[in-house]
C-alpha atoms as a PDB file:
ATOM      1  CA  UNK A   1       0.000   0.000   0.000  1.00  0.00           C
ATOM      2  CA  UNK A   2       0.742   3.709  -0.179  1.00  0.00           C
ATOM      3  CA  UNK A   3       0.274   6.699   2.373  1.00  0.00           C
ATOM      4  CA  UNK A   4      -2.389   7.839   0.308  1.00  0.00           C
ATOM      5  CA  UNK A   5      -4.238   4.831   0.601  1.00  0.00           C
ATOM      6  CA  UNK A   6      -3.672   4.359   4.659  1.00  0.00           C
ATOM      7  CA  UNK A   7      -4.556   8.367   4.914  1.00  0.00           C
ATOM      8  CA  UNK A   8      -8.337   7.128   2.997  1.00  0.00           C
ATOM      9  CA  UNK A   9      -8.493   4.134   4.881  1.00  0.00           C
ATOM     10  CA  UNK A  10      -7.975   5.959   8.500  1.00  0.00           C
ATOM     11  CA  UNK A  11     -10.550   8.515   7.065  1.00  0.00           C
ATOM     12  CA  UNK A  12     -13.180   6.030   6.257  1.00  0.00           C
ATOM     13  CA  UNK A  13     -12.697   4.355   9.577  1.00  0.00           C
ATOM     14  CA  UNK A  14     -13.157   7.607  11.394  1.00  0.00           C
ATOM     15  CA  UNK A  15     -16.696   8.693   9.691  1.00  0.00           C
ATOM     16  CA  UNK A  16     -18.403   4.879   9.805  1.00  0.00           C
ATOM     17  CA  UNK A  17     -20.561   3.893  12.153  1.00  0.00           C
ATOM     18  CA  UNK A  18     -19.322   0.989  15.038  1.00  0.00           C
ATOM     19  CA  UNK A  19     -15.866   0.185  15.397  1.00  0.00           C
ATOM     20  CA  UNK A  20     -14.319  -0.362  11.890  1.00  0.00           C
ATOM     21  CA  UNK A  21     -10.420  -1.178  12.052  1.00  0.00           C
ATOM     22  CA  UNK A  22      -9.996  -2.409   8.459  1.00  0.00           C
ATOM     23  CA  UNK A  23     -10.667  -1.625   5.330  1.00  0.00           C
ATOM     24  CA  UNK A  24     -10.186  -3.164   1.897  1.00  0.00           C
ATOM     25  CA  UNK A  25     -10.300  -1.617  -1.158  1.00  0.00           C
ATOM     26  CA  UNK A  26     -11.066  -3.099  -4.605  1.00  0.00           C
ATOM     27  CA  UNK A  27     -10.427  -1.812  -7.779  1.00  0.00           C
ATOM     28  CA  UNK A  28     -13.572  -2.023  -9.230  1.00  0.00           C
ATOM     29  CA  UNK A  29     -17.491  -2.518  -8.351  1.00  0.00           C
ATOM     30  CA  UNK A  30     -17.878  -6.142  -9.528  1.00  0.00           C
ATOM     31  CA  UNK A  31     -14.894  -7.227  -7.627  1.00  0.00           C
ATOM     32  CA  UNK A  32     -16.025  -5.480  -4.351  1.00  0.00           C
ATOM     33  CA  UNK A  33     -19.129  -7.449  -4.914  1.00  0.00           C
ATOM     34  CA  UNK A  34     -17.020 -10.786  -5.056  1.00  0.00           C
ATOM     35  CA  UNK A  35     -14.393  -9.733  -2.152  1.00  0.00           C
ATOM     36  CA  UNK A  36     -17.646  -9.112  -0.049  1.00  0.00           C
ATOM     37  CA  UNK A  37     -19.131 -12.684  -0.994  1.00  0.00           C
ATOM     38  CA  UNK A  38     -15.819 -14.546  -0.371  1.00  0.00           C
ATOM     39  CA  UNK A  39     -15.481 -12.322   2.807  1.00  0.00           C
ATOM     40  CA  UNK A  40     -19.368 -14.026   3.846  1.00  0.00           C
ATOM     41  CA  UNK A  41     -18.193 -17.630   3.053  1.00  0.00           C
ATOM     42  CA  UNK A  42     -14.452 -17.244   4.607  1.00  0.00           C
ATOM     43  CA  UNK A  43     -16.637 -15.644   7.930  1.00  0.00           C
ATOM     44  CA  UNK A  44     -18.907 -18.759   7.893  1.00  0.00           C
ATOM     45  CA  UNK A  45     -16.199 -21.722   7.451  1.00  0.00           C
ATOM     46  CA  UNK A  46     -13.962 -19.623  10.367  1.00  0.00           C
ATOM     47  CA  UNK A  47     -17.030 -20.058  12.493  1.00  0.00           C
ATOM     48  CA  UNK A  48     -17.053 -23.786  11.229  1.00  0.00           C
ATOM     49  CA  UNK A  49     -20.030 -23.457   8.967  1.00  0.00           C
ATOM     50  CA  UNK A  50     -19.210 -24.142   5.710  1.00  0.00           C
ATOM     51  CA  UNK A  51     -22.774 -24.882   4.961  1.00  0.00           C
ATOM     52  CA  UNK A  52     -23.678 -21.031   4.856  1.00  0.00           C
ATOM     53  CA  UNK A  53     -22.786 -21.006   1.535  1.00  0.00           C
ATOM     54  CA  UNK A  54     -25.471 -19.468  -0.305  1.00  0.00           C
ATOM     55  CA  UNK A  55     -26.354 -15.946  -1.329  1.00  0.00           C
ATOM     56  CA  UNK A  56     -29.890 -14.297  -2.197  1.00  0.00           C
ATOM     57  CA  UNK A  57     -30.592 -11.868  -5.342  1.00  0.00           C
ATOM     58  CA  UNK A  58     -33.181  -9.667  -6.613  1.00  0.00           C
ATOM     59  CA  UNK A  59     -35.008 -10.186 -10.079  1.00  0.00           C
ATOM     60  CA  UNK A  60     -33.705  -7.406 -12.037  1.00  0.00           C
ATOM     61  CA  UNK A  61     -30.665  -6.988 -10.226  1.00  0.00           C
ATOM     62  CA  UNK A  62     -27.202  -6.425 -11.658  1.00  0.00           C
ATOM     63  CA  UNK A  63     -23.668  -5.996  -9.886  1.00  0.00           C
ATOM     64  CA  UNK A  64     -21.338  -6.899 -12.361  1.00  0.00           C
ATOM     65  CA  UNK A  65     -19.952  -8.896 -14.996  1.00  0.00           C
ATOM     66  CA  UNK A  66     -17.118 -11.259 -13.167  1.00  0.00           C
ATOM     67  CA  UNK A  67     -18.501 -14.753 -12.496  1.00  0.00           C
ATOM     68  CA  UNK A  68     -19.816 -14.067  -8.623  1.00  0.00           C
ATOM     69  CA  UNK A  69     -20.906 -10.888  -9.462  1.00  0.00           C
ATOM     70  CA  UNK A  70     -23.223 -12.148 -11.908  1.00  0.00           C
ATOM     71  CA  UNK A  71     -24.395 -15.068  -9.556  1.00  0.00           C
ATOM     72  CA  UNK A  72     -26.348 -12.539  -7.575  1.00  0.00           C
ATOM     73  CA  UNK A  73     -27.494 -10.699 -10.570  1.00  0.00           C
ATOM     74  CA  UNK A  74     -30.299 -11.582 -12.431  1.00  0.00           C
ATOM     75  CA  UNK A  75     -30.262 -14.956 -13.704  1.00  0.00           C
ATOM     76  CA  UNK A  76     -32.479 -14.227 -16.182  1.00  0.00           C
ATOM     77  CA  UNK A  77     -30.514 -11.426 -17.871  1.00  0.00           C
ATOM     78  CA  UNK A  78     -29.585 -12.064 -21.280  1.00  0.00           C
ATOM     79  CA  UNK A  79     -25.997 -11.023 -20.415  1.00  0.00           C
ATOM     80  CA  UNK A  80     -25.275 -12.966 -17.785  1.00  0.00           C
ATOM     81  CA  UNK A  81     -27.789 -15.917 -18.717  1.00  0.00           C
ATOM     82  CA  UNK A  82     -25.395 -18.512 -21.277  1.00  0.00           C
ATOM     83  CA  UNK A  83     -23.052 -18.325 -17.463  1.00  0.00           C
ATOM     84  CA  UNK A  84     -26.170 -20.026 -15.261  1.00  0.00           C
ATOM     85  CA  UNK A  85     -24.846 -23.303 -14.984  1.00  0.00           C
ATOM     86  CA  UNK A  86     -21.373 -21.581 -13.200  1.00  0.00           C
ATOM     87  CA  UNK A  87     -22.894 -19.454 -11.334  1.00  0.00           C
ATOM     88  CA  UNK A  88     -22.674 -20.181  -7.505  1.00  0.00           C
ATOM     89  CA  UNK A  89     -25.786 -21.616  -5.204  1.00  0.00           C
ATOM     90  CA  UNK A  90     -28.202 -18.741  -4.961  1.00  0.00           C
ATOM     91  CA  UNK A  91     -31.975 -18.079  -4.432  1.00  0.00           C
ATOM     92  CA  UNK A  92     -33.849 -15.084  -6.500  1.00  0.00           C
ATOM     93  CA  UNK A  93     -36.314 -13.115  -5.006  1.00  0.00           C
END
């Protein structure tokens, strides 16, 4: 990292709500969507629930175009749609 980077990251930490020590950037919105989700299933097997494993979407949703992005999207959407069969366990709402 740079000084830049820890000066945002002490900034953010200071103007969130609750006690937030870290933070992680990403270097786009489709990855942040996929950290987050691997962040959710690393949090459940460390609490030795691997089980918790899968994620709810909204019909008509969109959050990206990289593979887990596009598992919570809309499975239905004609751009993400030929990748259903790789997409990972999720329910639509």
């Amino acid at each position: 990292a740079h000084e830049q980077a820890y000066r945002l990251a002490s900034r953010l930490s200071a103007v969130v709500p609750g006690q937030l020590p870290r933070v992680f950037f990403s270097d786009s919105g489709s990855v942040a969507v996929e950290d987050a989700m691997k962040m959710a299933l690393q949090y459940w097997r460390n609490r030795d629930q691997p089980n918790k494993n899968k994620f709810i979407c909204f019909r008509h949703g969109y959050h990206g175009d990289t593979l887990g992005a596009m598992s919570v999207s809309d499975p239905e959407d004609p751009l993400h749609k030929a990748f259903r069969s790789m997409f990972l366990m999720h329910y639509v709402l």
